[in-house]
Protein backbone atom coordinates (compact mmCIF):
# COMPACT_ATOMS: atom_id res chain seq x y z
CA UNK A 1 -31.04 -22.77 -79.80
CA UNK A 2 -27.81 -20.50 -79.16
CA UNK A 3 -28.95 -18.36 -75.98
CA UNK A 4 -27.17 -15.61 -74.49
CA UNK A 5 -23.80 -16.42 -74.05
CA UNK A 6 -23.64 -18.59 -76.92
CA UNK A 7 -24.52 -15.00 -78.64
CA UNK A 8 -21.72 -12.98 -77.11
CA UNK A 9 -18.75 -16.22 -77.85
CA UNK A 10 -19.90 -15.44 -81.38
CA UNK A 11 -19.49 -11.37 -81.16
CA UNK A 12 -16.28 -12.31 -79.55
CA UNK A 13 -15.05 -14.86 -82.16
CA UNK A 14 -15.77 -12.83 -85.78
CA UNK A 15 -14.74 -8.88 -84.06
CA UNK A 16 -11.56 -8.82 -84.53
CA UNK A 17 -11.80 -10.48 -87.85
CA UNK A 18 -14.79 -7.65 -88.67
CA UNK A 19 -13.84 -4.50 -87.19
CA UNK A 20 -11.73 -1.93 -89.37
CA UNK A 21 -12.01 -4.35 -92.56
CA UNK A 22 -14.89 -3.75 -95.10
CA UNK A 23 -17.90 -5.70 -96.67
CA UNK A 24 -16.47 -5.67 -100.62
CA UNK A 25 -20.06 -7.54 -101.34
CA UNK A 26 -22.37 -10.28 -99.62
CA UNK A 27 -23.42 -13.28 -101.23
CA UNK A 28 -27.08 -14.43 -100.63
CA UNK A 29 -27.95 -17.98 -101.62
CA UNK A 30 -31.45 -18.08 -100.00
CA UNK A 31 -32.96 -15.15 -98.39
CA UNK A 32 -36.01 -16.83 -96.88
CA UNK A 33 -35.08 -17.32 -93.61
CA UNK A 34 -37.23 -16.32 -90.79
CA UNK A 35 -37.80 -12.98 -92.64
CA UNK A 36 -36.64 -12.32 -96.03
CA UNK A 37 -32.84 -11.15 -95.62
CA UNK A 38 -33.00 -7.40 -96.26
CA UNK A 39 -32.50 -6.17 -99.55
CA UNK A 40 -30.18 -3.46 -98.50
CA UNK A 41 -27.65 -6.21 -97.71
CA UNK A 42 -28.05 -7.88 -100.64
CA UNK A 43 -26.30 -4.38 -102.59
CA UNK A 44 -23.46 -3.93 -99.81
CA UNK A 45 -20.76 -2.58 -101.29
CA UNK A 46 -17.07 -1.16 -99.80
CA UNK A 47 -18.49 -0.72 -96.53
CA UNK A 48 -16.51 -0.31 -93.47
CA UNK A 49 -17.28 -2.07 -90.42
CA UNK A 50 -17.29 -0.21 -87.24
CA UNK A 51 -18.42 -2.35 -84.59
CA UNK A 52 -19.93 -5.31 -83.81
CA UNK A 53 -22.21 -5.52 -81.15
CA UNK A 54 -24.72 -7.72 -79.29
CA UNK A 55 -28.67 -6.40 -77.98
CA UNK A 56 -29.88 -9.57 -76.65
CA UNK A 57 -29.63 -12.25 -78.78
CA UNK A 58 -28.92 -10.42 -81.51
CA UNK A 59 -25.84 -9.45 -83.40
CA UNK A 60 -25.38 -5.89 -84.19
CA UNK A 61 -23.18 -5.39 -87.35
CA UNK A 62 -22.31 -1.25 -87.20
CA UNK A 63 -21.60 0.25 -90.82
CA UNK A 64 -21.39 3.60 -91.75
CA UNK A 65 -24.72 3.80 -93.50
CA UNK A 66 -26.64 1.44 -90.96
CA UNK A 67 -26.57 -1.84 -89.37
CA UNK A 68 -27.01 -5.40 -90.04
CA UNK A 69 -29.00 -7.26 -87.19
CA UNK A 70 -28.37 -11.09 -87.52
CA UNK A 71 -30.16 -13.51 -85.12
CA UNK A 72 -29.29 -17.48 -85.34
CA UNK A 73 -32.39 -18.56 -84.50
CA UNK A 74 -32.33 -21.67 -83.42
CA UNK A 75 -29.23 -23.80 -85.45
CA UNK A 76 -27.61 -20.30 -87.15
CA UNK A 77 -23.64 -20.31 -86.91
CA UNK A 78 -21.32 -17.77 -87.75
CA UNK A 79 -17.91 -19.01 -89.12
CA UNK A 80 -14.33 -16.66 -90.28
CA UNK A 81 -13.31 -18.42 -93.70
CA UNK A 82 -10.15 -17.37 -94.90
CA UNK A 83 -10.69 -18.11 -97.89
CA UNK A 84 -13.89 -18.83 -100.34
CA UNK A 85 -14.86 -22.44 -99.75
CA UNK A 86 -17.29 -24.37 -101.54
CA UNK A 87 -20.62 -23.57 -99.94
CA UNK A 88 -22.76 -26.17 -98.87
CA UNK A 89 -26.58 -27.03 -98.57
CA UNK A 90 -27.16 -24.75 -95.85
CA UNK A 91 -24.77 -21.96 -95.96
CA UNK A 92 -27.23 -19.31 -96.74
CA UNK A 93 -25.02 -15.95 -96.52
CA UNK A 94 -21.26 -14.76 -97.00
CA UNK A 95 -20.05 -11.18 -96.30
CA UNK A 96 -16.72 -11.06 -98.78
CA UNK A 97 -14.41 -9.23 -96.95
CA UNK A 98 -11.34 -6.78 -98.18
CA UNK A 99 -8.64 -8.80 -96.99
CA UNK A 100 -9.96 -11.98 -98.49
CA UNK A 101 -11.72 -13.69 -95.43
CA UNK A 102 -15.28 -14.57 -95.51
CA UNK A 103 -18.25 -14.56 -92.68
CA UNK A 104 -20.34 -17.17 -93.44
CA UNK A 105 -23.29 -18.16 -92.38
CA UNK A 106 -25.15 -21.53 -91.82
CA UNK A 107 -28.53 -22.18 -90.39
CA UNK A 108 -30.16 -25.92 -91.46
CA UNK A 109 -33.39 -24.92 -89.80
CA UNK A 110 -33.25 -21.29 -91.68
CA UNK A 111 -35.27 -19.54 -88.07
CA UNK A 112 -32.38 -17.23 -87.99
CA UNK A 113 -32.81 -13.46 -89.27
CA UNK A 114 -30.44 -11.12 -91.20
CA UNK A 115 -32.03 -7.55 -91.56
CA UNK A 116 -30.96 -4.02 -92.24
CA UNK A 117 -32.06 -0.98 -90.13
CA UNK A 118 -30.62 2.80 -90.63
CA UNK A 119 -31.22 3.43 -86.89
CA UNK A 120 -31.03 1.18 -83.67
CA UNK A 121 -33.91 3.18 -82.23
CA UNK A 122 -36.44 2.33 -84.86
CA UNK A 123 -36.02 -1.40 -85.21
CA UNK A 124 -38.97 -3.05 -84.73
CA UNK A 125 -37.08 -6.16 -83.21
CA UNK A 126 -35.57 -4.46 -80.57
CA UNK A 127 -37.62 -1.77 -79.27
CA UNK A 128 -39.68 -4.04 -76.72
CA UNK A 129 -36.59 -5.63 -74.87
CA UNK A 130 -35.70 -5.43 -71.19
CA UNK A 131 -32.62 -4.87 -69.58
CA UNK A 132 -29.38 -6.74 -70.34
CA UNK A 133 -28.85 -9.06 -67.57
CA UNK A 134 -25.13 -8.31 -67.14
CA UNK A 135 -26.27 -4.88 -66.88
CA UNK A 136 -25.97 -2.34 -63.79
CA UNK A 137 -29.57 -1.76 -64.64
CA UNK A 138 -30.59 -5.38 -63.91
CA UNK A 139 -30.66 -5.88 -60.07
CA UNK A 140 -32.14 -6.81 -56.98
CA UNK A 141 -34.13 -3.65 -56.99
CA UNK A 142 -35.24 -3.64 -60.65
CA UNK A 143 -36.13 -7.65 -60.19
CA UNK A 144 -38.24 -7.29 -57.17
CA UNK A 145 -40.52 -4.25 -58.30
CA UNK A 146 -40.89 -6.32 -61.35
CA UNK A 147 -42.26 -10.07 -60.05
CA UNK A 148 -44.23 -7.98 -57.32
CA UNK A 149 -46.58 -6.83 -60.95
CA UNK A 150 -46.77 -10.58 -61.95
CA UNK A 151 -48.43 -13.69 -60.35
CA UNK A 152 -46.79 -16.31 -62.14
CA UNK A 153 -44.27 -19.09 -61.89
CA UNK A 154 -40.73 -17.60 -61.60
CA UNK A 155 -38.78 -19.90 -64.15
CA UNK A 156 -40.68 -18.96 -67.65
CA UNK A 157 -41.39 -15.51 -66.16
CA UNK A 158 -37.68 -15.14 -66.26
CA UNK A 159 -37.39 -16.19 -69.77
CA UNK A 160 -39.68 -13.11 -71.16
CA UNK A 161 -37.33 -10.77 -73.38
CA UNK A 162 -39.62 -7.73 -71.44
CA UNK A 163 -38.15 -8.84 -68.20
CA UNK A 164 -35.03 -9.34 -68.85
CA UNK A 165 -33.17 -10.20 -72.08
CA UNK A 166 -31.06 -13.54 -72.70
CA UNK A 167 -31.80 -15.76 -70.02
CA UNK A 168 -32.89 -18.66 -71.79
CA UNK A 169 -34.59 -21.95 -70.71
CA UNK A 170 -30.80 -23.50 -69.35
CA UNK A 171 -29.46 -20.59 -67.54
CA UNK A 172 -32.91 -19.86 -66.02
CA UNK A 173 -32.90 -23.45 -64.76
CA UNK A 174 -29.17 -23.04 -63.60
CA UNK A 175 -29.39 -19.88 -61.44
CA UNK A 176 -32.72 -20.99 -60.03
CA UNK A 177 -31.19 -24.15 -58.88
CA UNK A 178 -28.30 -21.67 -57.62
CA UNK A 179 -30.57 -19.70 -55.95
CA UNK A 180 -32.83 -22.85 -53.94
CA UNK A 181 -35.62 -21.25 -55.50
CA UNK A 182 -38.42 -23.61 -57.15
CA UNK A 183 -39.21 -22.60 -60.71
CA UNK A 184 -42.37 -23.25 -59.52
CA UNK A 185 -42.46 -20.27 -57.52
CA UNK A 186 -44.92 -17.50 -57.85
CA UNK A 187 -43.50 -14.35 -59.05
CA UNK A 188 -45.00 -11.93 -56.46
CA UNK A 189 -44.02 -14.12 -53.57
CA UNK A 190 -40.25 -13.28 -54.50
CA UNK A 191 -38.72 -11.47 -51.79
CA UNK A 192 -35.44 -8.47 -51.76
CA UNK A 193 -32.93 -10.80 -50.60
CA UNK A 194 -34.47 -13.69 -52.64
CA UNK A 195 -34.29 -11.29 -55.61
CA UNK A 196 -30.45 -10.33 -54.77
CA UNK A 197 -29.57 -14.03 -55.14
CA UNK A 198 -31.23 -14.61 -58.25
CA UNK A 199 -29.46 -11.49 -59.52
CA UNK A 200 -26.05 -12.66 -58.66
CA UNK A 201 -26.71 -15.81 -60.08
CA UNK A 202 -27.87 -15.33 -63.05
CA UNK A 203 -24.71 -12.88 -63.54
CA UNK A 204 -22.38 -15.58 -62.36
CA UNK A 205 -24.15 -18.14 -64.46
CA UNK A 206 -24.27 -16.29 -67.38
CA UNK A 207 -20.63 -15.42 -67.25
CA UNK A 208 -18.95 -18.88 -66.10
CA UNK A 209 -20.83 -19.84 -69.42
CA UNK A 210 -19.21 -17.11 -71.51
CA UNK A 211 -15.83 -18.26 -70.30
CA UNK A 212 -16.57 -20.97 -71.63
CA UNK A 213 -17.72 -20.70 -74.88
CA UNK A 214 -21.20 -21.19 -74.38
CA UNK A 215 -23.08 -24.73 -74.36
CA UNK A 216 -23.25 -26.60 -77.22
CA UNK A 217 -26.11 -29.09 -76.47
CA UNK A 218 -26.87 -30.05 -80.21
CA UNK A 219 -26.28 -27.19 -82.91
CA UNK A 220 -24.27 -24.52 -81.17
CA UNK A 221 -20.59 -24.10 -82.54
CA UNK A 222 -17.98 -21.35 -81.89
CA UNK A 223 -17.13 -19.11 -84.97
CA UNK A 224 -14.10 -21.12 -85.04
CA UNK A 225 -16.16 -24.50 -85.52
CA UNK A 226 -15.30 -25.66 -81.59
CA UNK A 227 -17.82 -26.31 -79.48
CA UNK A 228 -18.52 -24.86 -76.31
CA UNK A 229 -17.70 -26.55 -73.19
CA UNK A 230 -20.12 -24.82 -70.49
CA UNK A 231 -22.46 -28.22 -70.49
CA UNK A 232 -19.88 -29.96 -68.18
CA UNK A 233 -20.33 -27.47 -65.61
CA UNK A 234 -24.55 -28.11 -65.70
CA UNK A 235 -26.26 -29.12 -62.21
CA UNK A 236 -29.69 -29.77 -63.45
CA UNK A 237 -30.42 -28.78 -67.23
CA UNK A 238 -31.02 -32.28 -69.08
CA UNK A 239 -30.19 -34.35 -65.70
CA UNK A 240 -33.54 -36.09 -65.38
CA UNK A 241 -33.57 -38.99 -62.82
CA UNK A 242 -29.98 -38.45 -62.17
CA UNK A 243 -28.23 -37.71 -58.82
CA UNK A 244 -28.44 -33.91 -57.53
CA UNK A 245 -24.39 -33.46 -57.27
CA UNK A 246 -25.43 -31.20 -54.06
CA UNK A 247 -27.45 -33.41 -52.00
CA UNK A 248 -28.07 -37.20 -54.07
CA UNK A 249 -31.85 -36.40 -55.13
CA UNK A 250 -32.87 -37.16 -58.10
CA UNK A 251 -33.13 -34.30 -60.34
CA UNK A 252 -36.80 -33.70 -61.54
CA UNK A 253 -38.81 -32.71 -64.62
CA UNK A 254 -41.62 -31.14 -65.72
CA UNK A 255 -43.19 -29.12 -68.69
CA UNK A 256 -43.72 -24.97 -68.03
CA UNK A 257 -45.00 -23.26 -71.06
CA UNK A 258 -43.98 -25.87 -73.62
CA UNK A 259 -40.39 -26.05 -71.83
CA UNK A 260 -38.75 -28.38 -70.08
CA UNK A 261 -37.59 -27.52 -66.60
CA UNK A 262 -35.59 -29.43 -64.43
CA UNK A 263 -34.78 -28.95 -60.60
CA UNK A 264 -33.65 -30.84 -57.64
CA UNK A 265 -37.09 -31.45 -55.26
CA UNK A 266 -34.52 -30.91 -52.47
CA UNK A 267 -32.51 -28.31 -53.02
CA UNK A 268 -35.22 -26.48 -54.42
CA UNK A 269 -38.25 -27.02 -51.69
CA UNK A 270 -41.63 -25.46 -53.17
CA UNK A 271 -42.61 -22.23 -50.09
């Protein structure tokens, strides 16, 4: 499913198409999705985009009278039409803009979420996240005091939305494997400096993937239909039984809360 970064390539890819232009009406061909897609954006009508934002994985559509909150859930795409093509069996919404282009959105699966809310601080979906892990307020400082509460195993601990948003199954197998931490690791064994590194990494991670474009494993595509290319820079994520590129061991796998993790025995020594 589009994680993180795969998120923010999207924000990137429709905001300048978005911001300043207006909604002239939205098109809704099936509105059971995940939730039923808010009535309120079923009426949109002349309304003037502000901003668009991301909390998450969510995308944060800014109008005037409210905001739209669009997740992809897990095979949603955004794409900028510019002009009204022939939808097709899964294109489930269009925004029709003033200047003639067209968001449209696709999800085969139909997990992802378009909802209305009049104010940020009372939406039900985003009131119980964590910190945004590009944030100043997620660090080494905020990490530790954190796993020291928890006596779990690090790599689906990292993965909780309360902890920290956005750090989804790959790039929580990535910066561990950064890091030479196991995923099997128990939370409140996590040291400062360990904590630091994880930190960085997960920054760094999260970023390099950003740059570029996110990873497109199966369903991901950019707003402008390419894919992203971040999968050719992967050390362990889907690398079962092949060679660790850092040391020549064979890259491991095993199940943690219904999710595959993979890690280099090696590189990744168990305390």
């Amino acid at each position: 499913m589009p994680e993180l970064p795969e998120v923010e390539t999207s924000r990137r890819g429709i905001e300048p198409h978005l911001v300043g232009n207006s909604i002239q009406y939205a098109v809704v061909r099936n509105s059971r999705l995940r939730w039923p897609v808010s009535e309120q954006i079923k009426s949109l009508s002349d309304e003037i985009i502000l901003s668009v934002q991301r909390r998450a994985k969510y995308l944060l559509i800014e109008l005037k009278t409210g905001w739209i909150i669009i997740h992809l859930g897990m095979s949603g795409s955004l794409r900028i039409l510019t002009e009204e093509l022939p939808e097709e069996k899964h294109d489930h919404v269009d925004l029709i803009l003033r200047d003639g282009k067209v968001l449209r959105y696709t999800d085969p699966r139909r997990f992802g979420a378009w909802l209305w809310c009049d104010d940020l601080n009372t939406s039900s979906v985003l009131s119980h996240l964590g910190p945004e892990p590009l944030s100043d307020e997620f660090n080494a400082q905020y990490l530790f005091e954190q796993a020291s509460k928890r006596k779990i195993a690090i790599k689906p601990w990292l993965m909780d939305n309360k902890v920290v948003v956005g750090v989804g199954n790959i790039y929580a197998n990535e910066a561990l494997f950064a890091t030479g931490i196991s995923p099997e690791k128990i939370t409140n064994t996590l040291t400062l400096n360990q904590s630091s590194a994880l930190v960085e990494q997960i920054k760094k991670v999260l970023q390099r993937s950003i740059e570029q474009g996110g990873t497109t494993l199966k369903d991901f595509l950019q707003s402008d239909g390419k894919p992203g290319y971040f999968a050719q820079q992967l050390y362990v994520y889907g690398k079962k039984g092949e060679p660790c590129a850092v040391c020549g061991t064979l890259i491991q796998s095993i199940k943690q809360g219904q999710r595959s993790t993979f890690y280099c025995p090696q590189c990744q020594k168990a305390d």
